[in-house]
Protein backbone atom coordinates (compact mmCIF):
# COMPACT_ATOMS: atom_id res chain seq x y z
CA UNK A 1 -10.59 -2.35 8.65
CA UNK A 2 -13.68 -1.70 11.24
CA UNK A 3 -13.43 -2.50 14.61
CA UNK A 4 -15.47 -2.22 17.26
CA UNK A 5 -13.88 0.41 20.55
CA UNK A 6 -14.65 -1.62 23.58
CA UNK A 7 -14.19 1.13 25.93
CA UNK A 8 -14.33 4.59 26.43
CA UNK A 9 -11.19 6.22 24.82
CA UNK A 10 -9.71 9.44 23.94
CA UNK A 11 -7.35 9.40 20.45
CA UNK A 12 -5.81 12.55 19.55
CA UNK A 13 -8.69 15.04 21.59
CA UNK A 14 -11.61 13.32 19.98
CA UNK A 15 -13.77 11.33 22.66
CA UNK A 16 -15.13 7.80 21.29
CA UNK A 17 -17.75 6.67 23.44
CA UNK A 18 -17.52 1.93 23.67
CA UNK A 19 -19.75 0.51 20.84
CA UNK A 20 -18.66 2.99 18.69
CA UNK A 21 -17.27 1.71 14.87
CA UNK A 22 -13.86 2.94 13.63
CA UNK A 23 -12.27 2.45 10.53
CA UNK A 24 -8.55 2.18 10.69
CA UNK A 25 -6.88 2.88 7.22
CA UNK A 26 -3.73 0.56 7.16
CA UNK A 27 -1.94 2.67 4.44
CA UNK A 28 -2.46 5.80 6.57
CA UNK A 29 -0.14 4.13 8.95
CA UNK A 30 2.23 3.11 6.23
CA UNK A 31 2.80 7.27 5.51
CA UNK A 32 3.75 8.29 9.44
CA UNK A 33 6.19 10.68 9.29
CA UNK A 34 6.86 9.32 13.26
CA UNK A 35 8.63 5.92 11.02
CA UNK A 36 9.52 7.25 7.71
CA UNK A 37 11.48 10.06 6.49
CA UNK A 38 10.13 11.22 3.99
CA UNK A 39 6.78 8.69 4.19
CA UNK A 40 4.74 10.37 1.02
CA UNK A 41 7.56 9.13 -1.28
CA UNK A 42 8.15 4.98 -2.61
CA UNK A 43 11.18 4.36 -2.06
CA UNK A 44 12.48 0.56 -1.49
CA UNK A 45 15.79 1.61 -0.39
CA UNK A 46 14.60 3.42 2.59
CA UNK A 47 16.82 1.76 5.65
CA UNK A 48 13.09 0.53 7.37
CA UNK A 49 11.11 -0.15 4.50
CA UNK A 50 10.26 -3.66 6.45
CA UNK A 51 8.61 -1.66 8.91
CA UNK A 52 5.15 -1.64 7.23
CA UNK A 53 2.24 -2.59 8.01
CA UNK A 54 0.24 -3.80 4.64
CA UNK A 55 0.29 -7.11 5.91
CA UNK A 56 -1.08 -6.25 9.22
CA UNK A 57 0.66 -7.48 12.12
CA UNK A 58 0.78 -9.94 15.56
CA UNK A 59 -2.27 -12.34 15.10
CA UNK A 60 -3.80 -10.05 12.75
CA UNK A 61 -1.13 -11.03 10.24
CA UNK A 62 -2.56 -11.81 6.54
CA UNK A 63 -3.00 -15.31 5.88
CA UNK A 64 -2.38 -14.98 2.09
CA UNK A 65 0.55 -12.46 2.04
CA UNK A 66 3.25 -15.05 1.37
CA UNK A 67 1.16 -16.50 -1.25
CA UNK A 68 0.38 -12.73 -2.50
CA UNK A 69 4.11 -11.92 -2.70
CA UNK A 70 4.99 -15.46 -4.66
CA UNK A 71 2.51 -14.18 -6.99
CA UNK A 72 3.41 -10.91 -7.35
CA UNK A 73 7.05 -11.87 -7.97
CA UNK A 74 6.17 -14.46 -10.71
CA UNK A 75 3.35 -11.80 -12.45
CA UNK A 76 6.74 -8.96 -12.48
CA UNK A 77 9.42 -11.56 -13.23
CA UNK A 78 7.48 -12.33 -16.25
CA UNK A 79 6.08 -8.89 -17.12
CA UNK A 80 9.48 -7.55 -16.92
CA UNK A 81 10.97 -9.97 -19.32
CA UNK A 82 8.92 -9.52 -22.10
CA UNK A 83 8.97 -5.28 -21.52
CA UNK A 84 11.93 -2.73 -22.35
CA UNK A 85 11.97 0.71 -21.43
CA UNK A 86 8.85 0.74 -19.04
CA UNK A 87 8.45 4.11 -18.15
CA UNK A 88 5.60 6.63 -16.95
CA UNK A 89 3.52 7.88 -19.88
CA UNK A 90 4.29 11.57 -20.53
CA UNK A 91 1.67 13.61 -18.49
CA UNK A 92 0.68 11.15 -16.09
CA UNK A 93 -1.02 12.56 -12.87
CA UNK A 94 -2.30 10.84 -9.38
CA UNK A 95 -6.07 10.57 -9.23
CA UNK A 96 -6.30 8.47 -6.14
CA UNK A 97 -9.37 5.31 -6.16
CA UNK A 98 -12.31 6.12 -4.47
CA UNK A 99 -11.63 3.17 -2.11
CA UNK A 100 -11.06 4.57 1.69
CA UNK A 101 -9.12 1.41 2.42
CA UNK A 102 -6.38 1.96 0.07
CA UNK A 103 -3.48 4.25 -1.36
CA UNK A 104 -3.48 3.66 -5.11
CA UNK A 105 -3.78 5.32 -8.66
CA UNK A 106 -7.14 4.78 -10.06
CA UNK A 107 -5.27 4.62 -13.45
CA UNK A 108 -1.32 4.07 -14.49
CA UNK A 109 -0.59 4.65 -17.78
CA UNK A 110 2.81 3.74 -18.78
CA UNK A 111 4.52 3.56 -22.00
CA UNK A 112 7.22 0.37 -22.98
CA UNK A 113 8.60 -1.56 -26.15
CA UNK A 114 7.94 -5.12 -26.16
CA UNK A 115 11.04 -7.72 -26.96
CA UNK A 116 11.52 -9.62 -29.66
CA UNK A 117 11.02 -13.14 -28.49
CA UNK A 118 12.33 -16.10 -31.02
């Protein structure tokens, strides 16, 4: 996200003059070691793992992420059921996107045996 500083500020030493653009990188935020233990490893179990902020938060919260997690949970429920033994393929690496906005794998290979289906 850009936004516009409105006044003079100081974050972390640096000096940013008003008018100036900054881009704020939501997932950076959602890897502070200040929140999460551990905060370069997913893990779901993690005692705060509500205490993200993909979805942005206060009145900047996103519109569409109750619709995006209904969709998400029908796309996996039915993935999921037609998939056994889903599972990293063997020699799979991280090569993050190019996209400064987000935290992802520019490619997931994975390996699985479909089920029978009658």
């Amino acid at each position: 996200m850009t936004r516009m500083v409105t006044e003079d500020t100081t974050v972390h030493g640096a000096q940013v003059p008003a008018g100036s653009a900054v881009l704020l990188v939501i997932g950076a935020a959602d890897r502070d070691r200040a929140v999460f233990d551990r905060a370069d490893e997913f893990d779901l179990d993690r005692a705060n793992v509500n205490d993200h902020l993909s979805w942005g938060h206060g009145i900047h919260y996103c519109l569409g992420a109750r619709l995006a997690r209904i969709e998400a949970r029908m796309a996996l429920e039915r993935l999921l059921a037609r998939l056994d033994d889903i599972r990293l393929s063997p020699g799979q690496t991280f090569e993050p996107s190019a996209s400064p906005a987000h935290i992802a794998p520019r490619e997931l290979h994975i390996t699985f045996r479909g089920r029978a289906h009658g």
